[in-house]
PDB file of N, CA and C in Angstrom:
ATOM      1  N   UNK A   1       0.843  -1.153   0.000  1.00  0.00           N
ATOM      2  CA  UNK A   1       0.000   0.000   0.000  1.00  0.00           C
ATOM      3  C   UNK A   1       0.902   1.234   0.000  1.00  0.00           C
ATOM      4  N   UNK A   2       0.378   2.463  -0.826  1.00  0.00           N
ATOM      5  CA  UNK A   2       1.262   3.138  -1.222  1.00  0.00           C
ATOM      6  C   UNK A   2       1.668   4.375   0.265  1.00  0.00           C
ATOM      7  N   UNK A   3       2.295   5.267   0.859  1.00  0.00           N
ATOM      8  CA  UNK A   3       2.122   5.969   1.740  1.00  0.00           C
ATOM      9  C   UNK A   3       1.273   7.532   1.611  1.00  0.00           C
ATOM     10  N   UNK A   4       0.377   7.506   2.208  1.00  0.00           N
ATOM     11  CA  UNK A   4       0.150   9.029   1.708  1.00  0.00           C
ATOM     12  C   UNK A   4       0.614   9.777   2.525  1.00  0.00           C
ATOM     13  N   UNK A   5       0.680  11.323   2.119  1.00  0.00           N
ATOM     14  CA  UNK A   5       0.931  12.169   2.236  1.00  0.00           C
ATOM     15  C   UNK A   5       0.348  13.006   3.356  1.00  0.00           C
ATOM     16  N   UNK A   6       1.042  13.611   4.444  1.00  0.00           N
ATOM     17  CA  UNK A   6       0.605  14.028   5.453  1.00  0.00           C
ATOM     18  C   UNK A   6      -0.277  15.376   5.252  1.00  0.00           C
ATOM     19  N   UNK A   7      -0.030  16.016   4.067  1.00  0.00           N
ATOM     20  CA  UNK A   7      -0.664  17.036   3.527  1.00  0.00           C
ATOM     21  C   UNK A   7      -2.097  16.788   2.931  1.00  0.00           C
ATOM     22  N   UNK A   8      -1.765  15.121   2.039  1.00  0.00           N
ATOM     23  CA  UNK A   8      -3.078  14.835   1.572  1.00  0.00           C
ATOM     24  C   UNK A   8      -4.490  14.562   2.800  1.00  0.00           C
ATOM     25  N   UNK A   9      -3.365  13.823   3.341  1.00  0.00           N
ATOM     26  CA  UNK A   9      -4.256  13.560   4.802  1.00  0.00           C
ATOM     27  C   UNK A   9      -5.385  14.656   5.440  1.00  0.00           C
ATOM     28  N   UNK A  10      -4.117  15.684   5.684  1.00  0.00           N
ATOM     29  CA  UNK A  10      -4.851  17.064   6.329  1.00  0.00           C
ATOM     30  C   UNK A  10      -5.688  17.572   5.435  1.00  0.00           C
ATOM     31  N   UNK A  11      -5.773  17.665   4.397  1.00  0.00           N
ATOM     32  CA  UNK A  11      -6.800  17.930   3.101  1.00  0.00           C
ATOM     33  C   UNK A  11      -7.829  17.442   3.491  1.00  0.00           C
ATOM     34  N   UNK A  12      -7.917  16.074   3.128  1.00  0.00           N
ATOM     35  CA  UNK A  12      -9.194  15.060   3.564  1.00  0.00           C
ATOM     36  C   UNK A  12      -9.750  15.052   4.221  1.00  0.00           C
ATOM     37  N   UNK A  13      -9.112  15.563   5.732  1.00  0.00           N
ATOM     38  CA  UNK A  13      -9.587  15.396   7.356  1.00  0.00           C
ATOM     39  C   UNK A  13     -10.365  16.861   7.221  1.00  0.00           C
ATOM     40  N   UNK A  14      -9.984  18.078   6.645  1.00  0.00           N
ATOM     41  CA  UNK A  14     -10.211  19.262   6.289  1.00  0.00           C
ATOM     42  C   UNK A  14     -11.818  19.792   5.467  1.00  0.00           C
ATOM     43  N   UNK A  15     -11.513  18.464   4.433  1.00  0.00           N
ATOM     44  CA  UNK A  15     -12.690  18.687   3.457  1.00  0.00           C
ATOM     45  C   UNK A  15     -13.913  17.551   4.445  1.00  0.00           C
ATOM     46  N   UNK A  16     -13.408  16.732   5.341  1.00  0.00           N
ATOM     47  CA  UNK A  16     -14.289  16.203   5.862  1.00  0.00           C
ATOM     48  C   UNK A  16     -15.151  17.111   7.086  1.00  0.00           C
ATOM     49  N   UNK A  17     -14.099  17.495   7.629  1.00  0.00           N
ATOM     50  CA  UNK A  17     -14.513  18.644   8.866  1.00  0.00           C
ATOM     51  C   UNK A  17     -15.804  19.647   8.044  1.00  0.00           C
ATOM     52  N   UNK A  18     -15.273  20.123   6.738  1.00  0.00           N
ATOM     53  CA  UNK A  18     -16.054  20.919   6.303  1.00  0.00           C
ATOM     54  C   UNK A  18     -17.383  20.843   5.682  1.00  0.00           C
ATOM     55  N   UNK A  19     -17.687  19.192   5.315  1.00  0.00           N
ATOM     56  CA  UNK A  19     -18.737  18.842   5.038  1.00  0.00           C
ATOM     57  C   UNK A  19     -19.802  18.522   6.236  1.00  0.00           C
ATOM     58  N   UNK A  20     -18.757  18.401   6.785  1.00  0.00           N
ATOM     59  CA  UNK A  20     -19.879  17.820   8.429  1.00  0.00           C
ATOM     60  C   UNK A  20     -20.249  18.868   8.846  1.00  0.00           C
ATOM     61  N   UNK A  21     -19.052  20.226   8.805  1.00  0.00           N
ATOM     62  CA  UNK A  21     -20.076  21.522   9.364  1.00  0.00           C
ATOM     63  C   UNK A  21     -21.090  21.688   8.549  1.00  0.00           C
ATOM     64  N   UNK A  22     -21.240  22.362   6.996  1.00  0.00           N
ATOM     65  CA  UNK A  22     -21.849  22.838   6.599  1.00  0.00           C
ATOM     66  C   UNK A  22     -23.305  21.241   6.336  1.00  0.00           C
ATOM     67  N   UNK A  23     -22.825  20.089   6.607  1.00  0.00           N
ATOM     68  CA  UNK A  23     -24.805  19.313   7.281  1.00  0.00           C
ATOM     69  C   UNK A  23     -25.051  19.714   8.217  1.00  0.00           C
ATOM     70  N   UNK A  24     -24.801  20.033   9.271  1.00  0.00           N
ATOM     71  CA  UNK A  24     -24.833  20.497  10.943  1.00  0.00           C
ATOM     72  C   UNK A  24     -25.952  22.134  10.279  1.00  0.00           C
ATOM     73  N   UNK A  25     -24.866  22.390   9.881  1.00  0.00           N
ATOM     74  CA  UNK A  25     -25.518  24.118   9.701  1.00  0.00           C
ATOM     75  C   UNK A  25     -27.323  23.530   8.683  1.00  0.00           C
ATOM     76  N   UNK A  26     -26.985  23.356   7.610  1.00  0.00           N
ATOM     77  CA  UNK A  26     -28.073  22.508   6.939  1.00  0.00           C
ATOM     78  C   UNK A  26     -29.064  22.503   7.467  1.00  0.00           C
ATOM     79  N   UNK A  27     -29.207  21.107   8.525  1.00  0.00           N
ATOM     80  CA  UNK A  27     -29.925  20.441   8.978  1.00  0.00           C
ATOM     81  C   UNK A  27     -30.413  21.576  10.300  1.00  0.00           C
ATOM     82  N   UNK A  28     -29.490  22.502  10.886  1.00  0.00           N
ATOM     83  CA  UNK A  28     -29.917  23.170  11.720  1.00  0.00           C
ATOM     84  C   UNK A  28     -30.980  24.607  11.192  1.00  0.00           C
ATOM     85  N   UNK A  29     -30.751  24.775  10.056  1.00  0.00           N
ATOM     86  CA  UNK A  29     -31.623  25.694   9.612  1.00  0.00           C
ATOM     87  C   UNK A  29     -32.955  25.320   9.402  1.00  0.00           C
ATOM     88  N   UNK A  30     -32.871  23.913   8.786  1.00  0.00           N
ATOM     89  CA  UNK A  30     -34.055  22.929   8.236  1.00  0.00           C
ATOM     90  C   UNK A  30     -34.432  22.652   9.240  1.00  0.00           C
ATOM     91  N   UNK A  31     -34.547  22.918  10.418  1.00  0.00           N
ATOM     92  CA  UNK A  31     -34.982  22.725  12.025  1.00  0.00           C
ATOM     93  C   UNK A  31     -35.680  23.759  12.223  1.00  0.00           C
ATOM     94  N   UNK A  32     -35.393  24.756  12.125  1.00  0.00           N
ATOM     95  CA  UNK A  32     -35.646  26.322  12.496  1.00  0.00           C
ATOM     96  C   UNK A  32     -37.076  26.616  11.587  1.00  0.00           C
ATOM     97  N   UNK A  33     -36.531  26.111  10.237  1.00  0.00           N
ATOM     98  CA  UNK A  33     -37.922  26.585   9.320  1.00  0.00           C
ATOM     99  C   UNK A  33     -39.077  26.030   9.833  1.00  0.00           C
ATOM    100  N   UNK A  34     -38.691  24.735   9.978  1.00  0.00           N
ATOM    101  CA  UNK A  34     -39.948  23.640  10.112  1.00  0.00           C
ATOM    102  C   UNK A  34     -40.373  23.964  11.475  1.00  0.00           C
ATOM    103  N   UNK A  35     -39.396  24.848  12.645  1.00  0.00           N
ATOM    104  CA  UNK A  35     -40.153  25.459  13.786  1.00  0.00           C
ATOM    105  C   UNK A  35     -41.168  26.627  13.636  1.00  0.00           C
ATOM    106  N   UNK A  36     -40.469  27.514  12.903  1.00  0.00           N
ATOM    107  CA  UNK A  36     -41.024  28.585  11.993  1.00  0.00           C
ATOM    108  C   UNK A  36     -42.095  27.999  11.963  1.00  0.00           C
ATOM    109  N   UNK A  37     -42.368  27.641  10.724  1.00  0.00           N
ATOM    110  CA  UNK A  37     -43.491  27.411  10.121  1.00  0.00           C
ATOM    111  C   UNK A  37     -44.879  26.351  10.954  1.00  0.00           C
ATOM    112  N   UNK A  38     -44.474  25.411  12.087  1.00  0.00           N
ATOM    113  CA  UNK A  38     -45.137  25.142  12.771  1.00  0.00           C
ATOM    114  C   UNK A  38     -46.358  26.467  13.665  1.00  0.00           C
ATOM    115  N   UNK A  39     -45.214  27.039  13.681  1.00  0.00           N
ATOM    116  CA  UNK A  39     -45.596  27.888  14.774  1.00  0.00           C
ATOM    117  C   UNK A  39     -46.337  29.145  14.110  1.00  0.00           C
ATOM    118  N   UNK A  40     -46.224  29.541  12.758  1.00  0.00           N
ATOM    119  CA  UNK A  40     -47.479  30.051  12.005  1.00  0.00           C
ATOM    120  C   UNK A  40     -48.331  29.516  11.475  1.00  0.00           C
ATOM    121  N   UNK A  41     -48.472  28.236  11.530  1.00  0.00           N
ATOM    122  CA  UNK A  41     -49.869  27.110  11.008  1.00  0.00           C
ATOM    123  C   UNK A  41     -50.707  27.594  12.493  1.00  0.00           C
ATOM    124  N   UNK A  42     -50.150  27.234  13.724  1.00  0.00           N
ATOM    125  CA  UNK A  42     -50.848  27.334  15.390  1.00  0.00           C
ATOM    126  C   UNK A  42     -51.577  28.421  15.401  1.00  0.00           C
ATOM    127  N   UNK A  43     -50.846  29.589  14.688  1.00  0.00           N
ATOM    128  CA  UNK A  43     -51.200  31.200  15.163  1.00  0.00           C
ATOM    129  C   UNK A  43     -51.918  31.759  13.607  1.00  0.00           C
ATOM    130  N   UNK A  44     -52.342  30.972  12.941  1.00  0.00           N
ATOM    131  CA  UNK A  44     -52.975  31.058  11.461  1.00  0.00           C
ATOM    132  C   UNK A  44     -54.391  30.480  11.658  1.00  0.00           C
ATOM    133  N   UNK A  45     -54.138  29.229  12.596  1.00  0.00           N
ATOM    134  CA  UNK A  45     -55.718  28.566  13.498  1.00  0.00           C
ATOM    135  C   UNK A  45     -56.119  29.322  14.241  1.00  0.00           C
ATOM    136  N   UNK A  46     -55.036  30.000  15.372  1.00  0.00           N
ATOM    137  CA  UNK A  46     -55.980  30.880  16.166  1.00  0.00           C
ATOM    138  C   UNK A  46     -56.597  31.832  15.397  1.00  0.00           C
ATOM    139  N   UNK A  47     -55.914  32.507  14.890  1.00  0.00           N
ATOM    140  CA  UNK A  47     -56.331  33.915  14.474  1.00  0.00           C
ATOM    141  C   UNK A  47     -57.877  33.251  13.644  1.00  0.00           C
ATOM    142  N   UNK A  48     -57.879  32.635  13.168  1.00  0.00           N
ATOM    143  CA  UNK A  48     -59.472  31.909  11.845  1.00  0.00           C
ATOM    144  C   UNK A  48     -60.279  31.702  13.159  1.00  0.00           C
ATOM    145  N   UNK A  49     -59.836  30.728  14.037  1.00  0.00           N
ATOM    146  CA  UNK A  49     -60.732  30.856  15.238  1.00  0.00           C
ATOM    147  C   UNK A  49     -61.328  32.055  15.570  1.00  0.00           C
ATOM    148  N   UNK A  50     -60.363  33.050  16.040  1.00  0.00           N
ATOM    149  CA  UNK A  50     -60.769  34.408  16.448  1.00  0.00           C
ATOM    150  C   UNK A  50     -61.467  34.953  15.793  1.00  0.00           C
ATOM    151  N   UNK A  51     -61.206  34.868  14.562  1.00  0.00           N
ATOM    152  CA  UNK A  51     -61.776  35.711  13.310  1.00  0.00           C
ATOM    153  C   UNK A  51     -63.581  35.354  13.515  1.00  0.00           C
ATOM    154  N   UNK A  52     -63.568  33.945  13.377  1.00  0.00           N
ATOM    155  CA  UNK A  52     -64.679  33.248  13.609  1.00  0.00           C
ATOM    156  C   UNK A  52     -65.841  33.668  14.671  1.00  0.00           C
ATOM    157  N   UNK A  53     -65.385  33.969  15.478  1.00  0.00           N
ATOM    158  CA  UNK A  53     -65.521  33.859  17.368  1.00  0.00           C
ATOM    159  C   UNK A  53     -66.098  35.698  17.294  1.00  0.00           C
ATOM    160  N   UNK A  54     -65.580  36.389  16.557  1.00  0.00           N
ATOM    161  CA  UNK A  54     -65.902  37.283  16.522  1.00  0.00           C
ATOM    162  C   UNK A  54     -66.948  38.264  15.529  1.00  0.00           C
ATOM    163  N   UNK A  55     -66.710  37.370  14.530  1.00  0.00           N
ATOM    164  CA  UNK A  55     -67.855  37.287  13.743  1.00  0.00           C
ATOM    165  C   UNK A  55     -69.386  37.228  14.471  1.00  0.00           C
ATOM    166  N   UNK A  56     -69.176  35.930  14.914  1.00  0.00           N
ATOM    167  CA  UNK A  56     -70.226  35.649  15.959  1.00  0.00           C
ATOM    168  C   UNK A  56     -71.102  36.442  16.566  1.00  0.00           C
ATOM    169  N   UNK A  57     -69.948  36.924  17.785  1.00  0.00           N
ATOM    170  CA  UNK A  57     -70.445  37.833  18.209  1.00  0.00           C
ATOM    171  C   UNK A  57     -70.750  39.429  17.802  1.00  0.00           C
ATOM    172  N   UNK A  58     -70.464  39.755  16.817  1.00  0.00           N
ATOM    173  CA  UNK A  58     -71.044  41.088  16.360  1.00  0.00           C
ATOM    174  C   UNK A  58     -72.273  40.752  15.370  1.00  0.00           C
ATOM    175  N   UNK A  59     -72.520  38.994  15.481  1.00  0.00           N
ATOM    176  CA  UNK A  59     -73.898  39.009  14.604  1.00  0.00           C
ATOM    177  C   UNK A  59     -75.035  38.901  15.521  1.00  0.00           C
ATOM    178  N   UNK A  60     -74.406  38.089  17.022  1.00  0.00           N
ATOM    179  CA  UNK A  60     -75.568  37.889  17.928  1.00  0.00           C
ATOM    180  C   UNK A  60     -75.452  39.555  18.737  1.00  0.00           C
ATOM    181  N   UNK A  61     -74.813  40.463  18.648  1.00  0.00           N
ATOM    182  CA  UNK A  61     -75.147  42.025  19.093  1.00  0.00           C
ATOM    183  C   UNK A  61     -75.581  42.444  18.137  1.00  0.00           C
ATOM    184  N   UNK A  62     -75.937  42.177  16.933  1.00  0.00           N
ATOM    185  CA  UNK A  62     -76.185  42.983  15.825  1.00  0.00           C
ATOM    186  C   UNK A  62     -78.018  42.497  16.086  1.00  0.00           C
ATOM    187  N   UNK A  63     -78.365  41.257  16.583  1.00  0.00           N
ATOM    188  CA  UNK A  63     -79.398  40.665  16.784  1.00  0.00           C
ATOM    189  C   UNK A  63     -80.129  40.805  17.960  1.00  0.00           C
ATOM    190  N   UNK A  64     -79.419  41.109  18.795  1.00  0.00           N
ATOM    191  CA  UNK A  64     -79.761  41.872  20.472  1.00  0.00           C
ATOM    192  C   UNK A  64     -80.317  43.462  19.775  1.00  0.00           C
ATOM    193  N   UNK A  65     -79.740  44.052  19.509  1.00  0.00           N
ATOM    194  CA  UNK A  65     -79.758  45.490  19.137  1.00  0.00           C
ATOM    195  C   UNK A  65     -80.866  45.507  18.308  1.00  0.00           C
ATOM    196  N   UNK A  66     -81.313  44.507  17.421  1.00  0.00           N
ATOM    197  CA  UNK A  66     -82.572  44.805  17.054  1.00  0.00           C
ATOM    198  C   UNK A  66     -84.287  44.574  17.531  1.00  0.00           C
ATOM    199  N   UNK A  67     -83.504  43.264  18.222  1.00  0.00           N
ATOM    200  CA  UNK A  67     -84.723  42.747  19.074  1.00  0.00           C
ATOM    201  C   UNK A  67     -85.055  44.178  20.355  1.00  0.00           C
ATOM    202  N   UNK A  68     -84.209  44.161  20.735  1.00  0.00           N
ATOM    203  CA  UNK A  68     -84.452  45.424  21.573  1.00  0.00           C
ATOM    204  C   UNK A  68     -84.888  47.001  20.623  1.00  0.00           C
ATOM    205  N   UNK A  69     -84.794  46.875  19.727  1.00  0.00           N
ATOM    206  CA  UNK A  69     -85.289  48.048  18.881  1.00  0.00           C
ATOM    207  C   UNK A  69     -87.017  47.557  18.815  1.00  0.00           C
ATOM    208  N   UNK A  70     -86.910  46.202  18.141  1.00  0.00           N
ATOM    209  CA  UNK A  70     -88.456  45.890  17.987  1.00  0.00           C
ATOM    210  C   UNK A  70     -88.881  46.139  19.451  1.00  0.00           C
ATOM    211  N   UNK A  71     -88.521  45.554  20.155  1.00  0.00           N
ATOM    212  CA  UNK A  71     -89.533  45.579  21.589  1.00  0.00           C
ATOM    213  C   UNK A  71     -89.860  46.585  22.334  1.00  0.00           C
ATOM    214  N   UNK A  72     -89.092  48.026  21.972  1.00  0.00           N
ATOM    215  CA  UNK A  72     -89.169  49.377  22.258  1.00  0.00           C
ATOM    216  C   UNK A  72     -90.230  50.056  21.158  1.00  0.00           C
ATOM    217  N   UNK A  73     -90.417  49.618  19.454  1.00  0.00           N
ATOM    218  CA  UNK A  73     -90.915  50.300  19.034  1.00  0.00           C
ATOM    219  C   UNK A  73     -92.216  49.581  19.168  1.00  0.00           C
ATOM    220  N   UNK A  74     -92.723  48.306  19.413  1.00  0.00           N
ATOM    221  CA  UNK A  74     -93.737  47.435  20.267  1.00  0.00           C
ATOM    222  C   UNK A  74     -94.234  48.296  21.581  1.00  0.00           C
ATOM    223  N   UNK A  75     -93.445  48.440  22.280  1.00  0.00           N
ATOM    224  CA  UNK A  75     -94.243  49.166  23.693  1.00  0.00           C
ATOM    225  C   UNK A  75     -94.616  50.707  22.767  1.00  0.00           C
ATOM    226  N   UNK A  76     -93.752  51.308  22.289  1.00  0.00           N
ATOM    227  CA  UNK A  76     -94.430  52.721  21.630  1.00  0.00           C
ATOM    228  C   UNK A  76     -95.268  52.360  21.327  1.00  0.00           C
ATOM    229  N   UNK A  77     -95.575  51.387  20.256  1.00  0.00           N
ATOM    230  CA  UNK A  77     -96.923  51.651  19.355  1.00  0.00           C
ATOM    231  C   UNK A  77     -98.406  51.127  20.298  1.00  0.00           C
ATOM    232  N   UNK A  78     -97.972  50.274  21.051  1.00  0.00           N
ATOM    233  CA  UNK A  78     -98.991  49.736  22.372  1.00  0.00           C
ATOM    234  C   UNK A  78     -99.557  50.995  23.489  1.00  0.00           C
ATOM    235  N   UNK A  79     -98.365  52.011  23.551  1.00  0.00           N
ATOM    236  CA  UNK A  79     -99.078  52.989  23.755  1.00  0.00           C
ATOM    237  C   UNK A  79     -99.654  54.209  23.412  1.00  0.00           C
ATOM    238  N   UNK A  80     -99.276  53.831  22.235  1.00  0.00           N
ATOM    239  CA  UNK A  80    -100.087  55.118  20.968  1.00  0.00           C
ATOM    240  C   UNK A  80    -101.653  54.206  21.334  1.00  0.00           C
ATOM    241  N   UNK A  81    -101.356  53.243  21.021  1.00  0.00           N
ATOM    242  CA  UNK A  81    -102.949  52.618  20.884  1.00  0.00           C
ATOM    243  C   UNK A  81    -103.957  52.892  21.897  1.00  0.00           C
ATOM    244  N   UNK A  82    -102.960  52.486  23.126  1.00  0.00           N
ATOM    245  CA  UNK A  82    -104.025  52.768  24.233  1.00  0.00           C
ATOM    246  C   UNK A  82    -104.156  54.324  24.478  1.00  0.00           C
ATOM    247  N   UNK A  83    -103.406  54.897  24.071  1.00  0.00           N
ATOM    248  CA  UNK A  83    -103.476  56.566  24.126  1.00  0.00           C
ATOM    249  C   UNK A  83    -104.692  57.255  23.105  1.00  0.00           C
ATOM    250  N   UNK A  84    -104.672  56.400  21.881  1.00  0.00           N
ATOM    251  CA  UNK A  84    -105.955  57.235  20.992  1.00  0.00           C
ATOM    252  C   UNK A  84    -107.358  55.885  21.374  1.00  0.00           C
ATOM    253  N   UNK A  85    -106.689  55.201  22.229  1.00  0.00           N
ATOM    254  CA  UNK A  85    -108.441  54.355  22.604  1.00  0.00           C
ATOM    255  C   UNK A  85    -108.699  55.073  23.652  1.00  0.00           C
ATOM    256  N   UNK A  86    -108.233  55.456  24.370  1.00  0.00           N
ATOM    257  CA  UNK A  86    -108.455  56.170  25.734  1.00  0.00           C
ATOM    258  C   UNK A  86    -110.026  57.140  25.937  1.00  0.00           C
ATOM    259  N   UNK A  87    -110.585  57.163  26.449  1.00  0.00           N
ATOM    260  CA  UNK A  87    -111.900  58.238  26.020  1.00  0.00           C
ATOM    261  C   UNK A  87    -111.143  59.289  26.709  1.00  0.00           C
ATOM    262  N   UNK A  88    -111.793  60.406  26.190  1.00  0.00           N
ATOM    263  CA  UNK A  88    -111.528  61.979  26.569  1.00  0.00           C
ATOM    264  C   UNK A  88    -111.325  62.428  27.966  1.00  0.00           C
ATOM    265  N   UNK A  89    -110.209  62.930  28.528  1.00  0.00           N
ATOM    266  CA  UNK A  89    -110.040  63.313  29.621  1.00  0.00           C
ATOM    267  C   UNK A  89    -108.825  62.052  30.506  1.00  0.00           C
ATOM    268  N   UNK A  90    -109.300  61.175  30.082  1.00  0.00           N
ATOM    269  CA  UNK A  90    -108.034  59.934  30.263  1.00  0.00           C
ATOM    270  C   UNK A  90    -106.350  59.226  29.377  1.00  0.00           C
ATOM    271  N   UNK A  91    -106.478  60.284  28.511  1.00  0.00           N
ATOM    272  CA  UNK A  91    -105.584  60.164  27.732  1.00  0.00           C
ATOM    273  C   UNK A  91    -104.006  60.142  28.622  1.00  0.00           C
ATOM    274  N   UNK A  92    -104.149  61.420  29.323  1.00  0.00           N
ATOM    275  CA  UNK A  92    -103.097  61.504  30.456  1.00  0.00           C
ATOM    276  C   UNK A  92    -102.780  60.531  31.208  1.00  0.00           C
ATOM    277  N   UNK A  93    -103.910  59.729  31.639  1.00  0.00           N
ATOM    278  CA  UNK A  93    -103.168  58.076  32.660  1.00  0.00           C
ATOM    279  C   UNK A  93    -102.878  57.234  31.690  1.00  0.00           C
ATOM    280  N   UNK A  94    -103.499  57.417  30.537  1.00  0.00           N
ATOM    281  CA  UNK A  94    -103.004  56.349  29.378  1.00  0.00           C
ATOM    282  C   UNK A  94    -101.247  56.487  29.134  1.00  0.00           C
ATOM    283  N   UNK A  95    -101.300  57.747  28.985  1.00  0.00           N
ATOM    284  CA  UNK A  95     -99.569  58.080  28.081  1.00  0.00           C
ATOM    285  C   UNK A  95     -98.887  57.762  29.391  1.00  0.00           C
ATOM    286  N   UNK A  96     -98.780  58.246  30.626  1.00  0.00           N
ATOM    287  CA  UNK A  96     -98.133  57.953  31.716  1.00  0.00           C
ATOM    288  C   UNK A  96     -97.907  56.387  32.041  1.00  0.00           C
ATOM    289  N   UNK A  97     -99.007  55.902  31.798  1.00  0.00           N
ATOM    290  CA  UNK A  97     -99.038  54.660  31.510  1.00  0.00           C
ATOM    291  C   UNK A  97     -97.745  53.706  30.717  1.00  0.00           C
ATOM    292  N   UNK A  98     -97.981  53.983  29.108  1.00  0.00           N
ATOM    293  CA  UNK A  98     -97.040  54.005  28.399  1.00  0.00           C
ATOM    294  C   UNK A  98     -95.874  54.550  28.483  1.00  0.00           C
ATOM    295  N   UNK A  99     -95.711  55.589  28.943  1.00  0.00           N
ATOM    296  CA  UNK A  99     -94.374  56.080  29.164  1.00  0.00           C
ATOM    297  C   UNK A  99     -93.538  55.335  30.470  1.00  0.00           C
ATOM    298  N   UNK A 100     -94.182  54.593  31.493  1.00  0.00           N
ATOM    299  CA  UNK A 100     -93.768  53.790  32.301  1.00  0.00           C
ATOM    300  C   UNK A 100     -93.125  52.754  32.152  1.00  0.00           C
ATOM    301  N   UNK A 101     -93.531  52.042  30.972  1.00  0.00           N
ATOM    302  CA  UNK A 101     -93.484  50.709  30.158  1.00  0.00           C
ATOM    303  C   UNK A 101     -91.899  50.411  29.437  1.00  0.00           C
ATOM    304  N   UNK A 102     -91.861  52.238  29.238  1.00  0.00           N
ATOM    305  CA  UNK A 102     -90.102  52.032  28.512  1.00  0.00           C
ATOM    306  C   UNK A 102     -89.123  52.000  29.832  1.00  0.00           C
ATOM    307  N   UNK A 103     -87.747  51.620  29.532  1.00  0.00           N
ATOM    308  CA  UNK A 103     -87.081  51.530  30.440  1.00  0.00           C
ATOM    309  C   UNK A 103     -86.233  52.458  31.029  1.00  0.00           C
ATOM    310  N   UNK A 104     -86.322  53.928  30.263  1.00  0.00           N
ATOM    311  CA  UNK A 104     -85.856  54.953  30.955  1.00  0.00           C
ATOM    312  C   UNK A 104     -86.876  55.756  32.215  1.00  0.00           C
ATOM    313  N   UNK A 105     -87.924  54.976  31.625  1.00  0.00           N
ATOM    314  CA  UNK A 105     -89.158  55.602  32.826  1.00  0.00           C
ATOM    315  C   UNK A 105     -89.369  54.448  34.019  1.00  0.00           C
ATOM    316  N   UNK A 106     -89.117  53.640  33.744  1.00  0.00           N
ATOM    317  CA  UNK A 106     -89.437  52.557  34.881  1.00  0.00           C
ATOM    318  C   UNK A 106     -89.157  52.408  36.223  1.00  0.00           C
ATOM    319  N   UNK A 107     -88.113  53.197  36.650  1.00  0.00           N
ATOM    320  CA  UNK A 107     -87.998  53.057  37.889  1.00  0.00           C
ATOM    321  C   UNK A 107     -88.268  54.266  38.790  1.00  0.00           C
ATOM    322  N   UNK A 108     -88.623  55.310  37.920  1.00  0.00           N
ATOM    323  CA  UNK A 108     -89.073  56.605  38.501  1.00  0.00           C
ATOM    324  C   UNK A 108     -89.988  56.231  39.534  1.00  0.00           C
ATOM    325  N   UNK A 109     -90.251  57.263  40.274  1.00  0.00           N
ATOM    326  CA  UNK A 109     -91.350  57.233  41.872  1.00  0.00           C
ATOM    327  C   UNK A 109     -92.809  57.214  41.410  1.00  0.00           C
ATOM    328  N   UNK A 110     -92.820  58.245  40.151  1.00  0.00           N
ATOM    329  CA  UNK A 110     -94.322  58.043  39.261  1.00  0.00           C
ATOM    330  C   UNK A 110     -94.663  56.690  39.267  1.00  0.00           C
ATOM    331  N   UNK A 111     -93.909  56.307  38.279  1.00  0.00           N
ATOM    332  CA  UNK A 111     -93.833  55.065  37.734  1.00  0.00           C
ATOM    333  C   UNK A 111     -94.133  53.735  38.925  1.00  0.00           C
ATOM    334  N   UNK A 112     -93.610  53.906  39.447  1.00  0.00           N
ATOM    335  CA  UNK A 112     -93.861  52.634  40.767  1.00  0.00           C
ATOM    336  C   UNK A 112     -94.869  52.191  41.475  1.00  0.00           C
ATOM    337  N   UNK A 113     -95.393  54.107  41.713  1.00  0.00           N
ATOM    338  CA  UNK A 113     -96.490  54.254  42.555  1.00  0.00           C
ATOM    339  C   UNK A 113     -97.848  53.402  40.952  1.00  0.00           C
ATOM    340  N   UNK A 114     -97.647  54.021  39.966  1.00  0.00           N
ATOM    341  CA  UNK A 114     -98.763  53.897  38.955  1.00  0.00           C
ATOM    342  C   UNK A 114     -98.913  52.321  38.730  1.00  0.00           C
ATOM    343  N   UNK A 115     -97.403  51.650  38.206  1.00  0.00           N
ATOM    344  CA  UNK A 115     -97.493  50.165  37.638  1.00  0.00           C
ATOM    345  C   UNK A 115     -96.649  49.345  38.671  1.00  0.00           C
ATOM    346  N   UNK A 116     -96.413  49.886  39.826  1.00  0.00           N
ATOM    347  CA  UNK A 116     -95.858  48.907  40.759  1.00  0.00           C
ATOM    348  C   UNK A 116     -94.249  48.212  40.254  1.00  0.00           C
ATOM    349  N   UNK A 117     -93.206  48.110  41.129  1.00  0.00           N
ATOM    350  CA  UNK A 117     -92.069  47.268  40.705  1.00  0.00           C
ATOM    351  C   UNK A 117     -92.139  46.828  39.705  1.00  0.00           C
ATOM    352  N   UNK A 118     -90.721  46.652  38.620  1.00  0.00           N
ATOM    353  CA  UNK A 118     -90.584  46.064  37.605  1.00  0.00           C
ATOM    354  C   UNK A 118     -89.290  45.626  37.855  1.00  0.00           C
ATOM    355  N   UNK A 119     -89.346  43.964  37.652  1.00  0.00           N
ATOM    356  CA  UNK A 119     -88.610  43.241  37.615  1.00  0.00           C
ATOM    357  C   UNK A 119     -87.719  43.415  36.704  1.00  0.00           C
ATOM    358  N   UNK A 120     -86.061  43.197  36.049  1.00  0.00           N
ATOM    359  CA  UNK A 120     -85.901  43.127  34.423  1.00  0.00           C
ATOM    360  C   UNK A 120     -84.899  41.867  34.480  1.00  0.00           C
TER     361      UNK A 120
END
C-alpha cells in the first residue's frame, strides 16, 4: 500500500470537517424553518378561530340590538294605541301609563307608585 501524504491527509480530514459543518448548519436551519413554520400554522388557526368567534359575536349584538329596537318600538306603538283608545279626559293616565313601560321611565317614583315594581 502506497504511503500518503501528510498534507493529503490534512486535506481530507479538512474537506471532511467541512462537510460535516456545513450538514450540521443545513440540517440546523431545516430545524428552524420547520419550527417557523409550525408555529405560524398554530397562530394562522388561532387567528381563523378568532376571526370566527368574533364574527359571531357582532352578529348575535347585531341581533340583540334589534330585538331590543323591535320591543321598544312594540311598547311605543302599544301605547299610541291605548293613548288614541283612551276616552276623553283619560288620555293623560293612558300616556303615563305608556311612558312607564319604557325603560328609561321605569324606575321613577311616578312610575312605581302607577305600575308597581318592575322586575328586568
Amino acid at each position: 500500500m502506497p504511503a500518503v501524504p501528510v498534507a493529503a491527509l490534512f486535506r481530507i480530514a479538512l474537506a471532511t470537517i467541512l462537510i460535516a459543518l456545513l450538514a450540521g448548519l443545513f440540517a440546523l436551519r431545516s430545524c428552524g424553518t420547520a419550527r417557523k413554520a409550525a408555529t405560524e400554522a398554530r397562530l394562522a388557526a388561532g387567528q381563523r378561530g378568532a376571526a370566527i368567534e368574533s364574527g359571531h359575536d357582532a352578529v348575535q349584538t347585531l341581533g340583540n340590538a334589534q330585538a331590543a329596537e323591535r320591543s321598544i318600538h312594540e311598547t311605543v306603538k302599544e301605547g299610541r294605541d291605548a293613548i288614541n283608545q283612551a276616552p276623553g279626559g283619560d288620555s293623560n293616565d293612558a300616556a303615563d301609563r305608556a311612558a312607564c313601560r319604557l325603560r328609561s321611565y321605569r324606575h321613577s317614583g311616578k312610575c312605581i307608585t302607577l305600575l308597581g315594581p318592575v322586575a328586568e
